[in-house]
Protein backbone atom coordinates (compact mmCIF):
# COMPACT_ATOMS: atom_id res chain seq x y z
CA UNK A 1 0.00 0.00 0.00
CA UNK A 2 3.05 2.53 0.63
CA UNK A 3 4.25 2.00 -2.77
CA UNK A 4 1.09 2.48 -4.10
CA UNK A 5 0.53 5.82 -2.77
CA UNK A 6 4.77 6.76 -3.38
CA UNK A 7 3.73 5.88 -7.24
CA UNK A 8 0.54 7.88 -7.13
CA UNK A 9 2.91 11.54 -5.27
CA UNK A 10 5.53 10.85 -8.51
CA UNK A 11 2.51 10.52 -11.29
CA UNK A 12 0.62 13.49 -9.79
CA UNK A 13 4.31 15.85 -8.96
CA UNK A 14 5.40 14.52 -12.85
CA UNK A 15 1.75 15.83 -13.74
CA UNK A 16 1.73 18.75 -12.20
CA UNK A 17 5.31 19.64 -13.46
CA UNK A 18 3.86 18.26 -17.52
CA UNK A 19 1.46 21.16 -16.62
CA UNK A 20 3.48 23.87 -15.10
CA UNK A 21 5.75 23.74 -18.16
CA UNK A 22 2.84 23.49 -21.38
CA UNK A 23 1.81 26.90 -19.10
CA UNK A 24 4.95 28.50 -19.79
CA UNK A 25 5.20 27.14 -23.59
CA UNK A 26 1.70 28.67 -23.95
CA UNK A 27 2.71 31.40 -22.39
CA UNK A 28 6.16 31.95 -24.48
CA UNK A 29 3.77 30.99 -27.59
CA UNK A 30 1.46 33.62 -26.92
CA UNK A 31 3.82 36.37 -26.82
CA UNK A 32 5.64 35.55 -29.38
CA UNK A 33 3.03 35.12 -32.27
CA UNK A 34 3.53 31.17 -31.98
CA UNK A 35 6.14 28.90 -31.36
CA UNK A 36 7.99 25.56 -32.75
CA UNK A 37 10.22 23.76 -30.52
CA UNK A 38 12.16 21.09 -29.83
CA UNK A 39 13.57 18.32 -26.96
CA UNK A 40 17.05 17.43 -26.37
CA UNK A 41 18.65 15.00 -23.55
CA UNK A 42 20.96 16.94 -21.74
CA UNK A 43 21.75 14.26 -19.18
CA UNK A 44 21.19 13.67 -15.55
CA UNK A 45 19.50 17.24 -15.72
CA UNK A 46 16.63 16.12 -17.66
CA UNK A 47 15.76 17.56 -21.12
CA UNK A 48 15.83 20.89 -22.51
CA UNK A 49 13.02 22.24 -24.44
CA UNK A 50 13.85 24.87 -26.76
CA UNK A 51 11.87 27.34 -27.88
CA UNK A 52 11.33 29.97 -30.99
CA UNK A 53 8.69 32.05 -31.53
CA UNK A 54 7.39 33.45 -35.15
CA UNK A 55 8.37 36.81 -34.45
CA UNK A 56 12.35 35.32 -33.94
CA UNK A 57 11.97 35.24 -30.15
CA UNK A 58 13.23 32.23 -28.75
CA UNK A 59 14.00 30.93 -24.85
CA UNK A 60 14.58 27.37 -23.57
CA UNK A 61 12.90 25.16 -20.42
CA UNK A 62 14.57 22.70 -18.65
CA UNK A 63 12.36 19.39 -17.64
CA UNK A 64 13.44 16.89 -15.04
CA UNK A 65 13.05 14.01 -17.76
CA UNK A 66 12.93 13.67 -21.55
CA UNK A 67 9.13 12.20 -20.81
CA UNK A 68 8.33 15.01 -18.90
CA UNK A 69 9.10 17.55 -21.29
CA UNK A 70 8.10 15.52 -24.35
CA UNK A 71 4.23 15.42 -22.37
CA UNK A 72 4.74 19.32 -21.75
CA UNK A 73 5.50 20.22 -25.41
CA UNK A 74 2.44 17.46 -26.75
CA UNK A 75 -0.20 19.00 -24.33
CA UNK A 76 0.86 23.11 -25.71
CA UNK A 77 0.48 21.66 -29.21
CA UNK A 78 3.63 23.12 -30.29
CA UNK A 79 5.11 21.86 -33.69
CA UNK A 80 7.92 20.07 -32.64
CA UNK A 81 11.88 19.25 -34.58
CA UNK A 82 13.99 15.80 -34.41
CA UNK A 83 16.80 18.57 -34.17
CA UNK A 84 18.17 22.32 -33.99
CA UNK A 85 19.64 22.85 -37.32
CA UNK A 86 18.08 23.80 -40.96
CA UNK A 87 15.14 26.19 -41.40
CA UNK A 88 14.03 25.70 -37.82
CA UNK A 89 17.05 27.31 -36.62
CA UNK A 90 17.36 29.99 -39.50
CA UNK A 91 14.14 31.12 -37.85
CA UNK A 92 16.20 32.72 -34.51
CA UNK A 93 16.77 36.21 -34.46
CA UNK A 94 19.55 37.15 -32.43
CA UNK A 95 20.77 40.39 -31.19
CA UNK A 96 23.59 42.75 -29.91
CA UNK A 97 23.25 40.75 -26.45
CA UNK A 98 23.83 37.11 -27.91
CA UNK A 99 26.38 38.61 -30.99
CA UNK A 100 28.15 40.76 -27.57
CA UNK A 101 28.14 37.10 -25.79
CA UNK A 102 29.32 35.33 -28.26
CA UNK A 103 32.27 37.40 -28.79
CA UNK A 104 33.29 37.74 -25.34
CA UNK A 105 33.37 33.46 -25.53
CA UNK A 106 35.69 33.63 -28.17
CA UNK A 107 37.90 35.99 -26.59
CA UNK A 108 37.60 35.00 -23.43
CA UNK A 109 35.38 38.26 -21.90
């Protein structure tokens, strides 16, 4: 009977985090005119669900487990890529922060 009700606490915390994050896809979705995405394994972190919007926007969520976020991104309804690379990616607009960034990477700033 403990089991039971230790399976039961993971399905509904796993739930309620499946819900917390479609919120916050929606939410990115919204603002952005729409959004595509996609999931990557990042290891014992979980997956990383990467967002970008139609307008160029784009932002990233981190779920506990690839399940978890791959539940997340089918409940927003989100179009979803096998990977980050082609037209998908062509699709980011990035700016004098992320160019600034990436500079200071390469030089060591």
């Amino acid at each position: 009977m403990a089991d039971t009700q230790q399976v039961d606490q993971v399905d509904q915390k796993a739930e309620r985090k499946v819900a917390r994050l479609a919120r916050q896809i929606d939410a990115f979705a919204k603002a952005h005119g729409g959004a595509e995405g996609q999931v990557a394994y990042i290891g014992e972190r979980g997956a990383r669900i990467v967002l970008v919007g139609e307008d160029g926007g784009w932002g990233d969520l981190v779920a506990p487990t690839y399940e978890i976020a791959e539940q997340a991104v089918a409940k927003s309804g989100i179009t979803t890529h096998e990977s980050f690379d082609g037209e998908f990616a062509a699709k980011v607009t990035t700016g004098p922060y992320e160019w600034k960034r990436m500079a200071g990477i390469q030089i060591g700033g």
